[in-house]
PDB file of N, CA and C in Angstrom:
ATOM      1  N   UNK A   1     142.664 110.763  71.159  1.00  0.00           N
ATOM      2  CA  UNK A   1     141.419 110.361  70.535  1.00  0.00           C
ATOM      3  C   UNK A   1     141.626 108.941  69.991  1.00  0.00           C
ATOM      4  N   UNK A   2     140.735 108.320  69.999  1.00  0.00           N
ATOM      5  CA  UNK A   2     140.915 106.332  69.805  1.00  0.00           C
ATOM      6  C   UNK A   2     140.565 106.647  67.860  1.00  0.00           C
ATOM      7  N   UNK A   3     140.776 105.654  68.060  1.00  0.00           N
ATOM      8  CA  UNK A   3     140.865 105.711  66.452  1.00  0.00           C
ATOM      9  C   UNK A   3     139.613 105.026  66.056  1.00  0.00           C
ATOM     10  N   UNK A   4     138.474 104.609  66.361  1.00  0.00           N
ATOM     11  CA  UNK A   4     137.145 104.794  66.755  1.00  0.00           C
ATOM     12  C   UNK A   4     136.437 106.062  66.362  1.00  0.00           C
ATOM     13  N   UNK A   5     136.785 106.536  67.624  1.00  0.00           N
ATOM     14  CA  UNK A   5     136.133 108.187  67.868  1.00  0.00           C
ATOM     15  C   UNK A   5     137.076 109.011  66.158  1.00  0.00           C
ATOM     16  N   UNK A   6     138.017 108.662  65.963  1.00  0.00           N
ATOM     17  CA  UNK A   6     138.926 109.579  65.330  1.00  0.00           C
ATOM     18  C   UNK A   6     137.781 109.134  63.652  1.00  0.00           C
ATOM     19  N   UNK A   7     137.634 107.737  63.529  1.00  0.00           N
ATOM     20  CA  UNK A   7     137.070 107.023  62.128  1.00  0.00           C
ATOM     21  C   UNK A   7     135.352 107.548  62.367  1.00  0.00           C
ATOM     22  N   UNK A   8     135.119 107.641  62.769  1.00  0.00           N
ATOM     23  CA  UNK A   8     133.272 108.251  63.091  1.00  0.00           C
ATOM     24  C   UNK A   8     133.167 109.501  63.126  1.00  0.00           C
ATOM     25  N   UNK A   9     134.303 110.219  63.717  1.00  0.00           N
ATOM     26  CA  UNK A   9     134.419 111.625  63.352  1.00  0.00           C
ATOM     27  C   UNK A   9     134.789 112.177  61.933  1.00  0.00           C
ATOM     28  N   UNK A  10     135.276 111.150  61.375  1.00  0.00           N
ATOM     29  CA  UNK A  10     135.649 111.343  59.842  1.00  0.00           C
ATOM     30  C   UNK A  10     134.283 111.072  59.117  1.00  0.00           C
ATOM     31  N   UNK A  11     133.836 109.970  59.610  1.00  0.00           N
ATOM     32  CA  UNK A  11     132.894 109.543  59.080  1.00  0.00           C
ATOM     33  C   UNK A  11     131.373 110.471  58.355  1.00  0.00           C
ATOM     34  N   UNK A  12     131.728 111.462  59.877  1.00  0.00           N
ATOM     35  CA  UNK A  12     130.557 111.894  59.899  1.00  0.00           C
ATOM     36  C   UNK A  12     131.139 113.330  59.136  1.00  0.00           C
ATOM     37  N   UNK A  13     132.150 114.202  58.841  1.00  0.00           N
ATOM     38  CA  UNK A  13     132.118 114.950  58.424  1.00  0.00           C
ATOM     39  C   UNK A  13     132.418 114.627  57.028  1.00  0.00           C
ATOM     40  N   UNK A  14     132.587 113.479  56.567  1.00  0.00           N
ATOM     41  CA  UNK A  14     132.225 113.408  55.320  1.00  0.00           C
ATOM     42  C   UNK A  14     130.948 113.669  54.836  1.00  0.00           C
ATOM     43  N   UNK A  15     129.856 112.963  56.125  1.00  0.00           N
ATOM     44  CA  UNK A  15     129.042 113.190  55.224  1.00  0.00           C
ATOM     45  C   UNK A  15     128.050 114.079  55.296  1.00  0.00           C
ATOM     46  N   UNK A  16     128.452 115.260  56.327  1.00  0.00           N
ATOM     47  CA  UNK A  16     127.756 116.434  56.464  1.00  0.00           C
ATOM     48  C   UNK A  16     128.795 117.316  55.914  1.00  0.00           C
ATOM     49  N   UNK A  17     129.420 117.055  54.882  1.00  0.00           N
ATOM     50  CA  UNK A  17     130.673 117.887  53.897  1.00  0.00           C
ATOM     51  C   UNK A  17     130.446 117.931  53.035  1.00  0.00           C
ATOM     52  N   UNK A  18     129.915 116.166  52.415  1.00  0.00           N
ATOM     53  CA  UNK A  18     130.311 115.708  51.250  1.00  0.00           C
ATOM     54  C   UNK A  18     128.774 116.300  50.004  1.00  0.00           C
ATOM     55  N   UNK A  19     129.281 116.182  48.875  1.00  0.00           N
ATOM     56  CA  UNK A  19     128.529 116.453  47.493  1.00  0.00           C
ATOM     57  C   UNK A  19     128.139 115.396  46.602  1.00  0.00           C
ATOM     58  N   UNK A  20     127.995 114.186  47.445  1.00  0.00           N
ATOM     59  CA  UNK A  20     128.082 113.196  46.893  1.00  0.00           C
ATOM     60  C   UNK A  20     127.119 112.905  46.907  1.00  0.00           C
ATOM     61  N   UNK A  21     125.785 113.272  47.667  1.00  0.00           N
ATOM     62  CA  UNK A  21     124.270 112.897  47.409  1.00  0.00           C
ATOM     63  C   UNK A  21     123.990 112.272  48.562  1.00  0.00           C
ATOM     64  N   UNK A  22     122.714 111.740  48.291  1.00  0.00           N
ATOM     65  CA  UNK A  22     121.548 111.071  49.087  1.00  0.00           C
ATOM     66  C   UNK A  22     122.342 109.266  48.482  1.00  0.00           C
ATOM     67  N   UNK A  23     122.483 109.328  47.492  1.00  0.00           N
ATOM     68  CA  UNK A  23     123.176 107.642  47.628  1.00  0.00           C
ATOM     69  C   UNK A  23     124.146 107.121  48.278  1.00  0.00           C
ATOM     70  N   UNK A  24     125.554 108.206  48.587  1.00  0.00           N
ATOM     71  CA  UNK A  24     126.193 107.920  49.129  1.00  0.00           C
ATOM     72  C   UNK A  24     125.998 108.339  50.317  1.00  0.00           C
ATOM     73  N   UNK A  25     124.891 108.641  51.095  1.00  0.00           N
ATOM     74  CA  UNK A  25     124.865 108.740  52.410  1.00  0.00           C
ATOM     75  C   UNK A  25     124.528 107.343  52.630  1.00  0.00           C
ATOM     76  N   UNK A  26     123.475 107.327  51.773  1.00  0.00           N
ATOM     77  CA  UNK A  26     122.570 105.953  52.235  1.00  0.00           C
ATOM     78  C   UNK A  26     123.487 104.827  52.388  1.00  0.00           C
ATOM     79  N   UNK A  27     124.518 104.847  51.149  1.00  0.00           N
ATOM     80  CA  UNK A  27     125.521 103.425  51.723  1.00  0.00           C
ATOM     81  C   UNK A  27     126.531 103.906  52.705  1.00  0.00           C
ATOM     82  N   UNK A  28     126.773 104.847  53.349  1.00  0.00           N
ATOM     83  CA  UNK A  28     127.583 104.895  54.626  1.00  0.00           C
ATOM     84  C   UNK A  28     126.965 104.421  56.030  1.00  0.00           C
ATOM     85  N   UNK A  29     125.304 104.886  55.735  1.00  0.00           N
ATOM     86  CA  UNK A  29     124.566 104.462  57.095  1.00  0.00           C
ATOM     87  C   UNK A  29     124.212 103.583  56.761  1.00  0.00           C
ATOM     88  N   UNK A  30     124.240 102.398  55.911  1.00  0.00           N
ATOM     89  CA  UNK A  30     124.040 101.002  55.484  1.00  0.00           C
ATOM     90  C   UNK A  30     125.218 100.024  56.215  1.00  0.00           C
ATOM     91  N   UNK A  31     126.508 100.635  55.895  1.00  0.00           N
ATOM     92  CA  UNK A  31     128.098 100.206  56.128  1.00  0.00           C
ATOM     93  C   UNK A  31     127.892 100.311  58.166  1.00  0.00           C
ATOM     94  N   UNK A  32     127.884 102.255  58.589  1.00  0.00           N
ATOM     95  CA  UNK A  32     127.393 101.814  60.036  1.00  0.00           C
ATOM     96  C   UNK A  32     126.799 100.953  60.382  1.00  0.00           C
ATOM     97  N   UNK A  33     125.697 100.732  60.224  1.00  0.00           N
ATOM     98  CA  UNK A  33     124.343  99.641  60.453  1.00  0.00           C
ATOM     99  C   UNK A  33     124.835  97.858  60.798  1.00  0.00           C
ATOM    100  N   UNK A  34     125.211  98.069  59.587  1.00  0.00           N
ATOM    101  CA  UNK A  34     126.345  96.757  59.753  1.00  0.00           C
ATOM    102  C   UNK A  34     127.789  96.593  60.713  1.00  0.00           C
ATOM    103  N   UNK A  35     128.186  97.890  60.878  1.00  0.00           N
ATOM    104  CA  UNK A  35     129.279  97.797  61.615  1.00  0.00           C
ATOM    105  C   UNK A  35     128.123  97.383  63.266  1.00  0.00           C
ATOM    106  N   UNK A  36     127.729  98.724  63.657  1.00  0.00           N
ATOM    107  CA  UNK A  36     126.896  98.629  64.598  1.00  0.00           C
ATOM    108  C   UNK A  36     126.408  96.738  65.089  1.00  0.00           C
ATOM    109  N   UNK A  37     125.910  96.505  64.003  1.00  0.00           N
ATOM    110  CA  UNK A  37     125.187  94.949  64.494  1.00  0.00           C
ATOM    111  C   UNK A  37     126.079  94.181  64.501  1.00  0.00           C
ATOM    112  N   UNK A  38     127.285  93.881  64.645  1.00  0.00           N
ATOM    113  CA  UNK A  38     128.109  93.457  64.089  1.00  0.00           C
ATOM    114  C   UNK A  38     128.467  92.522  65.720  1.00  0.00           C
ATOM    115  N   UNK A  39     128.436  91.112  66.006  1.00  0.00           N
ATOM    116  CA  UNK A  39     128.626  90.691  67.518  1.00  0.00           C
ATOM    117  C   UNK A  39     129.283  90.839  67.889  1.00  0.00           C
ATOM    118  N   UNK A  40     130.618  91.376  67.570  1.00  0.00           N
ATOM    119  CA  UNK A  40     132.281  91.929  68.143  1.00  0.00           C
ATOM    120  C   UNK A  40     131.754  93.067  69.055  1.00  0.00           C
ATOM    121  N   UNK A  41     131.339  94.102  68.402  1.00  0.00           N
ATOM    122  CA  UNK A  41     130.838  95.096  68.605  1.00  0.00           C
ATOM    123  C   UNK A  41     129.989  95.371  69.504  1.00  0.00           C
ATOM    124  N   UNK A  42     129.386  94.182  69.380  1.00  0.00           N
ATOM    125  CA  UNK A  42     128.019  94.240  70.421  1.00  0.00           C
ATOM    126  C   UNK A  42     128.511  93.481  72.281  1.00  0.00           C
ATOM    127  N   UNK A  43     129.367  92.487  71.723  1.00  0.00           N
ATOM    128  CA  UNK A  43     129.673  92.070  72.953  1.00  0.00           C
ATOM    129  C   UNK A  43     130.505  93.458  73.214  1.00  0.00           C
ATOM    130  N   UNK A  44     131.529  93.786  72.794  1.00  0.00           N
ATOM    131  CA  UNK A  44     131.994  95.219  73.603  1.00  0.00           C
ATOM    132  C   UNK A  44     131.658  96.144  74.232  1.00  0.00           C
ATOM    133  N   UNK A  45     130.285  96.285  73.506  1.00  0.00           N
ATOM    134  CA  UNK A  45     128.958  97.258  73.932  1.00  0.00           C
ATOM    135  C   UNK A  45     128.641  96.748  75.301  1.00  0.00           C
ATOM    136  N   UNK A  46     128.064  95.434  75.532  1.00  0.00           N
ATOM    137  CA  UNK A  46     127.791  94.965  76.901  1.00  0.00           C
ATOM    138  C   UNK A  46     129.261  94.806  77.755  1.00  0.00           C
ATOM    139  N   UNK A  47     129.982  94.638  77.682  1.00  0.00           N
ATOM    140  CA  UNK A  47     131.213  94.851  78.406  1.00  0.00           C
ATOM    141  C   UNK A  47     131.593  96.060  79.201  1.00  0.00           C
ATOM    142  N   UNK A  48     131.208  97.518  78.016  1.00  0.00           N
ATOM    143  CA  UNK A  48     131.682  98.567  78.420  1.00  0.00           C
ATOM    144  C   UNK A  48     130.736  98.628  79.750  1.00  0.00           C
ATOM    145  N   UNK A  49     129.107  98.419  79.048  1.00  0.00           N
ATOM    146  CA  UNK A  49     128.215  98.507  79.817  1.00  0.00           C
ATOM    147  C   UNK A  49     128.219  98.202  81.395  1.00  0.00           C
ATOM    148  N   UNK A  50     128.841  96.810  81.155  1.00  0.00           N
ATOM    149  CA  UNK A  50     128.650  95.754  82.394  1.00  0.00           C
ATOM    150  C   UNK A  50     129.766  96.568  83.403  1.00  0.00           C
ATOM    151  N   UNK A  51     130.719  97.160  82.612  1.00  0.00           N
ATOM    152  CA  UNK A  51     131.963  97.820  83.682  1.00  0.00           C
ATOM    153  C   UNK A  51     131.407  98.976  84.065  1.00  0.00           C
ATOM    154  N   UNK A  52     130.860  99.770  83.536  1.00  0.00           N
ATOM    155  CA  UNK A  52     130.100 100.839  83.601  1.00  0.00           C
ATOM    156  C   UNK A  52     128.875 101.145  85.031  1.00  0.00           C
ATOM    157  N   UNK A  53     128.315  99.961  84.908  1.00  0.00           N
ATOM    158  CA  UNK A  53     127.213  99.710  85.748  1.00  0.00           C
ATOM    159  C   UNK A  53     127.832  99.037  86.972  1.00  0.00           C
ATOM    160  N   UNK A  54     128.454  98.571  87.154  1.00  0.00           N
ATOM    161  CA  UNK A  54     129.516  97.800  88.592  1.00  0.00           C
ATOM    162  C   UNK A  54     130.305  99.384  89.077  1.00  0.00           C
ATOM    163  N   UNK A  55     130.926  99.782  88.245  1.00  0.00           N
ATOM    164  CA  UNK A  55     131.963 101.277  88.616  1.00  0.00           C
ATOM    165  C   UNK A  55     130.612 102.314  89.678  1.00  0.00           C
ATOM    166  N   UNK A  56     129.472 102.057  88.985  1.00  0.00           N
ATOM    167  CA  UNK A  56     128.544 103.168  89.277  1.00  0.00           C
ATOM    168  C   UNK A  56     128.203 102.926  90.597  1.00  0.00           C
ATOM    169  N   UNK A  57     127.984 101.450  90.841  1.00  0.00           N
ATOM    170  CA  UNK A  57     127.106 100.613  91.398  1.00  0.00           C
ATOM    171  C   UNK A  57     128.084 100.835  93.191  1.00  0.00           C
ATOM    172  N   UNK A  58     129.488 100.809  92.737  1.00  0.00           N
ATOM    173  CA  UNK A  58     130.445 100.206  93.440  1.00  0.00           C
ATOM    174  C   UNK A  58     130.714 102.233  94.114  1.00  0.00           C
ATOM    175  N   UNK A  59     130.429 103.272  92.991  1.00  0.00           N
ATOM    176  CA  UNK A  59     131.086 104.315  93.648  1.00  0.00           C
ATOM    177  C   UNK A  59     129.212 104.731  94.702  1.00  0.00           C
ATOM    178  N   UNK A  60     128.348 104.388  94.446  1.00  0.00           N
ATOM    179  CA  UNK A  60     126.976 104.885  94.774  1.00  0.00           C
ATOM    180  C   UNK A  60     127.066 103.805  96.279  1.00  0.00           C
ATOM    181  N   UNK A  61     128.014 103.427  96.438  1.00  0.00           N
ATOM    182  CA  UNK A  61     127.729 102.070  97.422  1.00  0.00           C
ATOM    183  C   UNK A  61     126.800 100.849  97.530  1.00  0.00           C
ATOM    184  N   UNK A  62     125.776 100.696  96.182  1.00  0.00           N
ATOM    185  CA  UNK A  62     125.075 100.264  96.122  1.00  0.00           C
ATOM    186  C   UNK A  62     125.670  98.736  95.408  1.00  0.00           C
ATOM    187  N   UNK A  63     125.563  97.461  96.248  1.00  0.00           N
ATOM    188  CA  UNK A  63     125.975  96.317  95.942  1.00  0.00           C
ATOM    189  C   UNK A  63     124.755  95.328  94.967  1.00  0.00           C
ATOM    190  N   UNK A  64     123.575  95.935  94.652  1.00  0.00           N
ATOM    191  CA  UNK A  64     122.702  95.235  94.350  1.00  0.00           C
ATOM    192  C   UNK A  64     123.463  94.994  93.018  1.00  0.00           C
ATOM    193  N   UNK A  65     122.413  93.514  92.480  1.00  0.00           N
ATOM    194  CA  UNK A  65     123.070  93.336  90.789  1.00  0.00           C
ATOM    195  C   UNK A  65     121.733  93.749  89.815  1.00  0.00           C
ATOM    196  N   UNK A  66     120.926  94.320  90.148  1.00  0.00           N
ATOM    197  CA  UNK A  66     119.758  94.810  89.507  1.00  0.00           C
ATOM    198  C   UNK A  66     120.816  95.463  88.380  1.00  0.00           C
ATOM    199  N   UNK A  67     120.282  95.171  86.754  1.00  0.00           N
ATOM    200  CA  UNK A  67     120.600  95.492  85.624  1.00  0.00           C
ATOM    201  C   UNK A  67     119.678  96.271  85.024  1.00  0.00           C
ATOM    202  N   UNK A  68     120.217  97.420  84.463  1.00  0.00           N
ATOM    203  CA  UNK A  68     119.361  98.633  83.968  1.00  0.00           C
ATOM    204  C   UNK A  68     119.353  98.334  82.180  1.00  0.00           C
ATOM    205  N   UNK A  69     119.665  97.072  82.485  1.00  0.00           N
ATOM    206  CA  UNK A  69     119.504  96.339  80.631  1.00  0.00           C
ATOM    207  C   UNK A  69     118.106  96.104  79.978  1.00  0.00           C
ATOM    208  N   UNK A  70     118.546  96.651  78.818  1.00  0.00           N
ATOM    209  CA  UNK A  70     117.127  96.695  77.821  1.00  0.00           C
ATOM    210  C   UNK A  70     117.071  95.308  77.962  1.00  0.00           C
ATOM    211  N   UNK A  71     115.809  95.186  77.441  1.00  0.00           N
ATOM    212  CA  UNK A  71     115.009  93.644  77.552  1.00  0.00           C
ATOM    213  C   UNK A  71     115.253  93.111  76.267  1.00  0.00           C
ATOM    214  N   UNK A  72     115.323  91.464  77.227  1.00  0.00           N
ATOM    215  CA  UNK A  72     116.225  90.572  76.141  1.00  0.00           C
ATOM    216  C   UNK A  72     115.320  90.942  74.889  1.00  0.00           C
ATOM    217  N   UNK A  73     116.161  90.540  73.392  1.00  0.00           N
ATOM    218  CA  UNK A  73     115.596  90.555  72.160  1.00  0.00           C
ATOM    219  C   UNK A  73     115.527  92.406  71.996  1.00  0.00           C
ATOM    220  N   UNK A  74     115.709  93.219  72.838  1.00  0.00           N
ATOM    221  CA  UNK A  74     115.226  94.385  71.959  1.00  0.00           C
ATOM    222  C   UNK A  74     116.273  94.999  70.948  1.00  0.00           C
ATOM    223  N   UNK A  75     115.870  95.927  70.273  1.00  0.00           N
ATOM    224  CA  UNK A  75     116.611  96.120  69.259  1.00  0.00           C
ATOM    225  C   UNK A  75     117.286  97.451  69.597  1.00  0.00           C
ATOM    226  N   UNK A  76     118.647  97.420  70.305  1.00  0.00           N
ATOM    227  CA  UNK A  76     118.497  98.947  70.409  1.00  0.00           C
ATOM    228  C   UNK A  76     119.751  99.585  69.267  1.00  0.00           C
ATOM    229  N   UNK A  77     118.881 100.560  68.297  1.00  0.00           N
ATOM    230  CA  UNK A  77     120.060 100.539  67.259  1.00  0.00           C
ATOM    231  C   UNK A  77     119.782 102.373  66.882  1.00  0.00           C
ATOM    232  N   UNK A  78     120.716 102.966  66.828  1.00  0.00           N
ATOM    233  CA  UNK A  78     120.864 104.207  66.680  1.00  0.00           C
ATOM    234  C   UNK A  78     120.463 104.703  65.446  1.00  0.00           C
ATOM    235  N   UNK A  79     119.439 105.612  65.604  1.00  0.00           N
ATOM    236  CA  UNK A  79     119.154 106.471  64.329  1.00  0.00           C
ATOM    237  C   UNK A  79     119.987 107.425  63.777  1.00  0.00           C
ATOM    238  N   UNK A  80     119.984 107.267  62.451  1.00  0.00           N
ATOM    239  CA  UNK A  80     120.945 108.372  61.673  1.00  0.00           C
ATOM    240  C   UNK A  80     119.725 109.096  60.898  1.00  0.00           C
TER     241      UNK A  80
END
């Protein structure tokens, strides 16, 4: 398990564990939010993506470069 997956899995059973309230949820999905938008993060995001979509592209035999990418400017950000 990456230590990623291992820190989000913590993450999250803290806070479907924890007794700490509605405030301290709110600043954990404040802290995500920020991690999330974060351009490190985001270029990685399109990276995984971009390898992702060539692997698919390359096992389907299909050579086209048609991109199944959200449209520039959108916001795509995960609800908690």
């Amino acid at each position: 398990m990456s230590k990623i997956t291992m820190a989000a899995a913590a993450a999250a059973g803290y806070v479907l564990g924890a007794r700490a309230g509605r405030e301290r949820y709110d600043q954990i999905v404040h802290k995500a939010e920020g991690a999330w938008k974060n351009p490190k993060v985001q270029q990685g995001k399109r990276r995984a993506q971009e390898k992702a979509e060539a692997k698919a592209s390359e096992m389907s035999g299909d050579n086209s470069t048609t991109s199944t990418s959200p449209v520039a400017g959108e916001d795509n950000q995960f609800n908690v």
